[in-house]
Structures are given as C-alpha cells and as structure tokens.
PDB file of N, CA and C in Angstrom:
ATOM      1  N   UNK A   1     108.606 126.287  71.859  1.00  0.00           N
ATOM      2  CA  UNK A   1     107.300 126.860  72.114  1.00  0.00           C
ATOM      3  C   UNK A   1     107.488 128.327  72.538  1.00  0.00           C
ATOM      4  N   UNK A   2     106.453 129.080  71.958  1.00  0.00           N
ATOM      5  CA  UNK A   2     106.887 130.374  72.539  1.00  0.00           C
ATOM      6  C   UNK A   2     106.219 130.444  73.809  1.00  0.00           C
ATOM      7  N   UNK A   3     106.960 131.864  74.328  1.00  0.00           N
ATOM      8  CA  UNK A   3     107.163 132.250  76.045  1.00  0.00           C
ATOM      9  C   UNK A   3     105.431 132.530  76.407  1.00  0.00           C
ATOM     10  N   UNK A   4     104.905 133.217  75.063  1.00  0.00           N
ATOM     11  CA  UNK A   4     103.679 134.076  75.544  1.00  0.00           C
ATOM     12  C   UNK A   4     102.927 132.645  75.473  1.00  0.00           C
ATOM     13  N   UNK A   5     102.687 132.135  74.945  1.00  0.00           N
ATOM     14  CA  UNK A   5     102.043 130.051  74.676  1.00  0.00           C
ATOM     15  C   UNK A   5     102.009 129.944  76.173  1.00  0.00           C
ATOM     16  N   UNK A   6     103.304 129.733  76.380  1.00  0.00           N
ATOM     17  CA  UNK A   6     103.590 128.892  77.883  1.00  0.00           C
ATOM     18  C   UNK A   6     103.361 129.185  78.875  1.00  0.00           C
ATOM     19  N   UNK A   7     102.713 130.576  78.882  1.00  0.00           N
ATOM     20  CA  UNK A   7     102.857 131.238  79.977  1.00  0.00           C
ATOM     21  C   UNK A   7     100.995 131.098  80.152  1.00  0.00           C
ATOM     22  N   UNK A   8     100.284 131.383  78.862  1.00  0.00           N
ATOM     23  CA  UNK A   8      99.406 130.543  78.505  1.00  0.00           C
ATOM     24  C   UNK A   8      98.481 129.740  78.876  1.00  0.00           C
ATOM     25  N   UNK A   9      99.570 128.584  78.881  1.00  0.00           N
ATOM     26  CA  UNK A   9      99.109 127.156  79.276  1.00  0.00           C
ATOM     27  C   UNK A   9      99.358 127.268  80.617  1.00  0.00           C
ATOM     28  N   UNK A  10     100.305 127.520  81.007  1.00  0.00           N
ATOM     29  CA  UNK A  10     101.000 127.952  82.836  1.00  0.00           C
ATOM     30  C   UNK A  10      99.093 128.339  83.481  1.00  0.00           C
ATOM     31  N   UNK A  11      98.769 128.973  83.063  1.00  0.00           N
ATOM     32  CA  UNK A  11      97.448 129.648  83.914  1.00  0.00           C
ATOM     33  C   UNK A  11      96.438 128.921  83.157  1.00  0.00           C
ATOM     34  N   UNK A  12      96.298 128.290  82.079  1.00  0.00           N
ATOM     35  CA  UNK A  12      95.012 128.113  82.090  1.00  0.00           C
ATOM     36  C   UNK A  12      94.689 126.165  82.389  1.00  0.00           C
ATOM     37  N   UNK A  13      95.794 125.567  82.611  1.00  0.00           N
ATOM     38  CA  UNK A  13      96.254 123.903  82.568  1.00  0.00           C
ATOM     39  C   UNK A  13      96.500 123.707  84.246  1.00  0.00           C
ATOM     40  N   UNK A  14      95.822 122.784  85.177  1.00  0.00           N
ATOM     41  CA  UNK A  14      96.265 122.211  85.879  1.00  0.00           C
ATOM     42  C   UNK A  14      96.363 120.684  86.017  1.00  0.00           C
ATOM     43  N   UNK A  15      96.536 120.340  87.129  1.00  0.00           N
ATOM     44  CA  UNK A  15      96.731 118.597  87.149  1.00  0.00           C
ATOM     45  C   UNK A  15      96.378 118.030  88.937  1.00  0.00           C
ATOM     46  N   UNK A  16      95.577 117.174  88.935  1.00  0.00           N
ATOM     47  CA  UNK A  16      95.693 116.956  89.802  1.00  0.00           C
ATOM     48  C   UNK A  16      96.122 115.919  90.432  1.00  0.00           C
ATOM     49  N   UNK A  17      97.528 115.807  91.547  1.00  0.00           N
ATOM     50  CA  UNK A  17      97.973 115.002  91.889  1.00  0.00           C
ATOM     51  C   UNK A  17      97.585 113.456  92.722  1.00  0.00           C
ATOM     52  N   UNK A  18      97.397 112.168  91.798  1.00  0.00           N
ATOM     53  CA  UNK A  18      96.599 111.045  91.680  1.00  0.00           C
ATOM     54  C   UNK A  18      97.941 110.435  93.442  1.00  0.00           C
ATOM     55  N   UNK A  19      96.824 109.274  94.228  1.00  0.00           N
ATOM     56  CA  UNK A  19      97.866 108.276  95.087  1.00  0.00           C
ATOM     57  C   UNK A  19      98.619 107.269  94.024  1.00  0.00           C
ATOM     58  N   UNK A  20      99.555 107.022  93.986  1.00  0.00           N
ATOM     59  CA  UNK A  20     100.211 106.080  93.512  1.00  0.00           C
ATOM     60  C   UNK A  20      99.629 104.589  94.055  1.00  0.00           C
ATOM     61  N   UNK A  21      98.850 104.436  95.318  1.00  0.00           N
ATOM     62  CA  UNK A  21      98.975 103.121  95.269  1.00  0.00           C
ATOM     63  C   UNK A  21      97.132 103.416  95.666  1.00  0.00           C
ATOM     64  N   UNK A  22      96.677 102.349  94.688  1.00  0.00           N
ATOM     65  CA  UNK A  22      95.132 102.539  95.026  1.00  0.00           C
ATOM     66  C   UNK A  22      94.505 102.023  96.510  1.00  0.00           C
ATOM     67  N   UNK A  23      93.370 102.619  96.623  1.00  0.00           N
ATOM     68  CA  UNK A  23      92.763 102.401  98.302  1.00  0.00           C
ATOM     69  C   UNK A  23      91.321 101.853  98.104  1.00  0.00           C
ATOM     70  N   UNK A  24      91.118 101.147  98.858  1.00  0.00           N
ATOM     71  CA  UNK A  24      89.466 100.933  98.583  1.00  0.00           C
ATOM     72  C   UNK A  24      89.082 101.648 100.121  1.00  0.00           C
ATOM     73  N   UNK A  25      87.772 102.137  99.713  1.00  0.00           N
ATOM     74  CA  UNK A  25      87.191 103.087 101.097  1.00  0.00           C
ATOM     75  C   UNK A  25      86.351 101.760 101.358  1.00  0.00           C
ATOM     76  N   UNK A  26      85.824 101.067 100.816  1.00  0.00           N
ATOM     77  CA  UNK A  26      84.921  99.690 101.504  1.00  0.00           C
ATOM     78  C   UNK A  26      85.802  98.870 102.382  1.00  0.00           C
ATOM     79  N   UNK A  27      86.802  99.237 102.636  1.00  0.00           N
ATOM     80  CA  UNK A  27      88.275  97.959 102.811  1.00  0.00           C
ATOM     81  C   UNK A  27      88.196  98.292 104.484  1.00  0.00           C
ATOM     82  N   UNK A  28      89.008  97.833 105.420  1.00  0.00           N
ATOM     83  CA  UNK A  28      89.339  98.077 106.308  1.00  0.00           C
ATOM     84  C   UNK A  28      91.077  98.468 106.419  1.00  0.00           C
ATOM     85  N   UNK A  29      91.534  99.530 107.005  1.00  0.00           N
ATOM     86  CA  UNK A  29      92.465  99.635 107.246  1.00  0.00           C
ATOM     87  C   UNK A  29      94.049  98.479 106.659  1.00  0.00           C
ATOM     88  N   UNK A  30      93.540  97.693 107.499  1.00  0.00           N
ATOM     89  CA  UNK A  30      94.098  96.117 107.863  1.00  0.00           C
ATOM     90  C   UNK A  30      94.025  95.836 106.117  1.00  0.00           C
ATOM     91  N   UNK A  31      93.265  95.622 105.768  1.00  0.00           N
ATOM     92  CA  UNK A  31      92.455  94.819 104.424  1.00  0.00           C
ATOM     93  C   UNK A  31      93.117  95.735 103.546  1.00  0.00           C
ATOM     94  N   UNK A  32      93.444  97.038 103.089  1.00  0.00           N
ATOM     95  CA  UNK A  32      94.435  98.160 102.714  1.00  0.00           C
ATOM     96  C   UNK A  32      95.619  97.838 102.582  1.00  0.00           C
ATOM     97  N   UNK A  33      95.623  97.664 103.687  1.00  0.00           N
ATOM     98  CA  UNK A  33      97.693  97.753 103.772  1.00  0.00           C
ATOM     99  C   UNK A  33      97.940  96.066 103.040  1.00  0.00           C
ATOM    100  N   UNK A  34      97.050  94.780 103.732  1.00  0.00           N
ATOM    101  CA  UNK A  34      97.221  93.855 103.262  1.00  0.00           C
ATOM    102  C   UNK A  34      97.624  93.643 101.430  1.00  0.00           C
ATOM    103  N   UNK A  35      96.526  94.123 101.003  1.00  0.00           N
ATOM    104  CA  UNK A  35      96.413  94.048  99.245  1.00  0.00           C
ATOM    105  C   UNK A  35      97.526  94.934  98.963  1.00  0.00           C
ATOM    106  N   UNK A  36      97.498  96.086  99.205  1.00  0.00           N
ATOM    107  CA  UNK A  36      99.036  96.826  99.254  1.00  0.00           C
ATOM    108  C   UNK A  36      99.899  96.091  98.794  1.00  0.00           C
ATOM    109  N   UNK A  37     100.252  95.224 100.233  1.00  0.00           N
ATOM    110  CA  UNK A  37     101.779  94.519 100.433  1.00  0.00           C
ATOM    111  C   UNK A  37     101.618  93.250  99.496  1.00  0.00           C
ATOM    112  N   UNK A  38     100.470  92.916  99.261  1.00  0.00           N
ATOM    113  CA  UNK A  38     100.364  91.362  98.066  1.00  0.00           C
ATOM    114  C   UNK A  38     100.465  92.114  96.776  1.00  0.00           C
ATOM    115  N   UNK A  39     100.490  93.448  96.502  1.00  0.00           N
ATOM    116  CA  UNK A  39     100.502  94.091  94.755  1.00  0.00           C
ATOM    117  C   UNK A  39     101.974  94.178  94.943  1.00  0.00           C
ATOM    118  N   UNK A  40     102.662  94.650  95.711  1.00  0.00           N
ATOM    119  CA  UNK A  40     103.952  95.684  95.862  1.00  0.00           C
ATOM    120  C   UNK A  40     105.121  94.300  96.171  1.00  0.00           C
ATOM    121  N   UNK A  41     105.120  93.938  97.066  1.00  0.00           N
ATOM    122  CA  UNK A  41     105.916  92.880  97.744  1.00  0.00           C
ATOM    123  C   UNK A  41     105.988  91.490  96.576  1.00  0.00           C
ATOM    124  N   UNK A  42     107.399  91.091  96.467  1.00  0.00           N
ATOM    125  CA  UNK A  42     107.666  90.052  95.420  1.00  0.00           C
ATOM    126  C   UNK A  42     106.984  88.964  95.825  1.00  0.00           C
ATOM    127  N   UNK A  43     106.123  88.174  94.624  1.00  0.00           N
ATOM    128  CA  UNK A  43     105.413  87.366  94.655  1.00  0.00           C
ATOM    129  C   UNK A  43     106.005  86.277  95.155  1.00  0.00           C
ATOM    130  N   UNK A  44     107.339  85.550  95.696  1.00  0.00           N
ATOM    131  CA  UNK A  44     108.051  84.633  96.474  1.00  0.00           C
ATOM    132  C   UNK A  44     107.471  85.258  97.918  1.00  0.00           C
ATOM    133  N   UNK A  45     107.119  86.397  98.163  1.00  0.00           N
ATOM    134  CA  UNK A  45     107.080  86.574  99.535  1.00  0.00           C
ATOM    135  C   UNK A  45     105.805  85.958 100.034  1.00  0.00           C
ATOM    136  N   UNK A  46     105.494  84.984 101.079  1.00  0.00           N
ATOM    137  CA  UNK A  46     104.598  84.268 101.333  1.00  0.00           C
ATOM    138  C   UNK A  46     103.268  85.244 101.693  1.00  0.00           C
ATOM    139  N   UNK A  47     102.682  84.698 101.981  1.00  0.00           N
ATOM    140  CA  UNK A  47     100.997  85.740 102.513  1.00  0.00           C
ATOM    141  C   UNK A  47     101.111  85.778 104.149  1.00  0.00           C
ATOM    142  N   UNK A  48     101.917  84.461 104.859  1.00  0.00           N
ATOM    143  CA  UNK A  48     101.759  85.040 105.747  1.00  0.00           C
ATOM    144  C   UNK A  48     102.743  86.063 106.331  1.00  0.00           C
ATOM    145  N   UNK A  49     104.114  85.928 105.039  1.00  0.00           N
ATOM    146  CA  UNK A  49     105.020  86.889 105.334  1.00  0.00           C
ATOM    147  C   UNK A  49     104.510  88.790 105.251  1.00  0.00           C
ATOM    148  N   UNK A  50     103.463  88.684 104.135  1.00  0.00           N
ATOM    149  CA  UNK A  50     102.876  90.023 103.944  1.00  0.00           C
ATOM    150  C   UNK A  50     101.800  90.123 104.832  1.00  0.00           C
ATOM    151  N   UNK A  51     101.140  89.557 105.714  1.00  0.00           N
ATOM    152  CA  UNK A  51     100.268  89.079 106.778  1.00  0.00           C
ATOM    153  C   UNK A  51     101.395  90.130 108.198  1.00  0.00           C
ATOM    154  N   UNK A  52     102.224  89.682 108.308  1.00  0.00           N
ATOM    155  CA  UNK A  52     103.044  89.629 109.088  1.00  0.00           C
ATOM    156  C   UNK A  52     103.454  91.021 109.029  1.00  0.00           C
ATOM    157  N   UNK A  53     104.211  91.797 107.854  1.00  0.00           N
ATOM    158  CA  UNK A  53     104.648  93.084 107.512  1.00  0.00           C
ATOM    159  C   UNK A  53     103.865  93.963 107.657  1.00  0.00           C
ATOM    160  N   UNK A  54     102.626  93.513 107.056  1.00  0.00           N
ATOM    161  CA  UNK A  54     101.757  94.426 107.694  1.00  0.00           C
ATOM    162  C   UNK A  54     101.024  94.624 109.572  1.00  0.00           C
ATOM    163  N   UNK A  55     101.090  93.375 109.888  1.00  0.00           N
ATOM    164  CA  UNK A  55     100.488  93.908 111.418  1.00  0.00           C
ATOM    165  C   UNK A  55     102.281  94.752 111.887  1.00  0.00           C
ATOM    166  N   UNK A  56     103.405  94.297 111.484  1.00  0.00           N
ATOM    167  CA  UNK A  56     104.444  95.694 111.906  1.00  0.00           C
ATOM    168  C   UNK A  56     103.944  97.080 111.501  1.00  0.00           C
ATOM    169  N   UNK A  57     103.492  97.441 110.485  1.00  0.00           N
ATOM    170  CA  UNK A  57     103.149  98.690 110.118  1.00  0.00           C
ATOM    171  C   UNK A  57     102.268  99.081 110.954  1.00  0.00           C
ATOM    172  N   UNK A  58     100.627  98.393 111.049  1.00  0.00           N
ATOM    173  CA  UNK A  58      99.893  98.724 112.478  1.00  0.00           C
ATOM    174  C   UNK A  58     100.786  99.241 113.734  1.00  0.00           C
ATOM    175  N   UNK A  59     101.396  98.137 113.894  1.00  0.00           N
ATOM    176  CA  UNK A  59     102.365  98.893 114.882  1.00  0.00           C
ATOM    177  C   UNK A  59     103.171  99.868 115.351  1.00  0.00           C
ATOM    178  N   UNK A  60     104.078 100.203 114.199  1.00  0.00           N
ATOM    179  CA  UNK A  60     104.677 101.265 113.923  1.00  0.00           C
ATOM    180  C   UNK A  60     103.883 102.889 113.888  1.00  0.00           C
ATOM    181  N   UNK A  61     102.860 102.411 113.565  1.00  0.00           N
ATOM    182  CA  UNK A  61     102.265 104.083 113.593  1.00  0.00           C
ATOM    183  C   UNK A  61     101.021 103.929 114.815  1.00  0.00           C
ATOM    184  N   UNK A  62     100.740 102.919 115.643  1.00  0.00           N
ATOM    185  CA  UNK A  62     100.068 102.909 116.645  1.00  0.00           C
ATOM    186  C   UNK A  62      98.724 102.910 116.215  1.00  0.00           C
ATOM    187  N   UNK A  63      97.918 102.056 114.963  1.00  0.00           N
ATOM    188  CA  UNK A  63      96.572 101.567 114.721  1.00  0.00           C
ATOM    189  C   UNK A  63      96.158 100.712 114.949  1.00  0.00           C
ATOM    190  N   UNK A  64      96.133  99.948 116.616  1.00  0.00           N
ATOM    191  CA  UNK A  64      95.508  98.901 116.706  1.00  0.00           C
ATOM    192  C   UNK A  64      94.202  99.563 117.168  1.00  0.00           C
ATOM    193  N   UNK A  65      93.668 100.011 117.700  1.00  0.00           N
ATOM    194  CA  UNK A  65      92.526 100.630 118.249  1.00  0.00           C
ATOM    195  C   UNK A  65      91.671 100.696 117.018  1.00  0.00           C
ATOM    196  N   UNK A  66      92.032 101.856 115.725  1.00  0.00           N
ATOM    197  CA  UNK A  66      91.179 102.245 114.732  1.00  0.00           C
ATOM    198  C   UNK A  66      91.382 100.695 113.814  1.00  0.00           C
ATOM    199  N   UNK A  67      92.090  99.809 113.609  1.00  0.00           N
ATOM    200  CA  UNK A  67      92.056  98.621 112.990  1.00  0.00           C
ATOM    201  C   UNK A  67      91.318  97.816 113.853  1.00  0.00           C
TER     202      UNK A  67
END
C-alpha cells in the first residue's frame, strides 16, 4: 500500500475500543460478575463454585456496601 494511502487512512479511520466481556447495566453488580464467571469459568465448575469466586472478588476490591 502506498505511504501517502496510509497515512490517509491513519487520519481519516478510527476504532473504538469494545469490553471484551459483556455487562448488563439492568444487572446488579453481584448478578455481573456472577454470569461473567458462568460464561468464562469451565462448565465442570459448579454454580456454587462460581457463586463462591465471585463473593471473593467482592471482597478483594472491597464491594460489599455498593453490592
């Protein structure tokens, strides 16, 4: 491709950077991270094991109050 093209596209093309893992704004916090860990986490892993992983994460960043 030529330089003058690219340079081009350089200014007139952007993108905007998407979350990798989808969120529902109707959801609660809790209800978030939950579906999260049931999409992401191997389907052998029980619900109350992803139940579980997630109230650690609450923890870890100190959201029991806003959850």
């Amino acid at each position: 491709m030529d330089a003058d093209v690219q340079d081009w596209y350089a200014h007139k093309i952007g993108y905007v950077l998407q979350l990798a893992v989808p969120y529902y704004e109707e959801l609660t916090v809790r209800q978030n991270l939950f579906f999260a860990a049931h999409m992401r986490l191997p389907k052998e892993t029980s619900a109350a094991e992803k139940y579980e992983r997630v109230e650690q994460i609450i923890a870890q960043v100190n959201l029991f109050v806003v959850v």
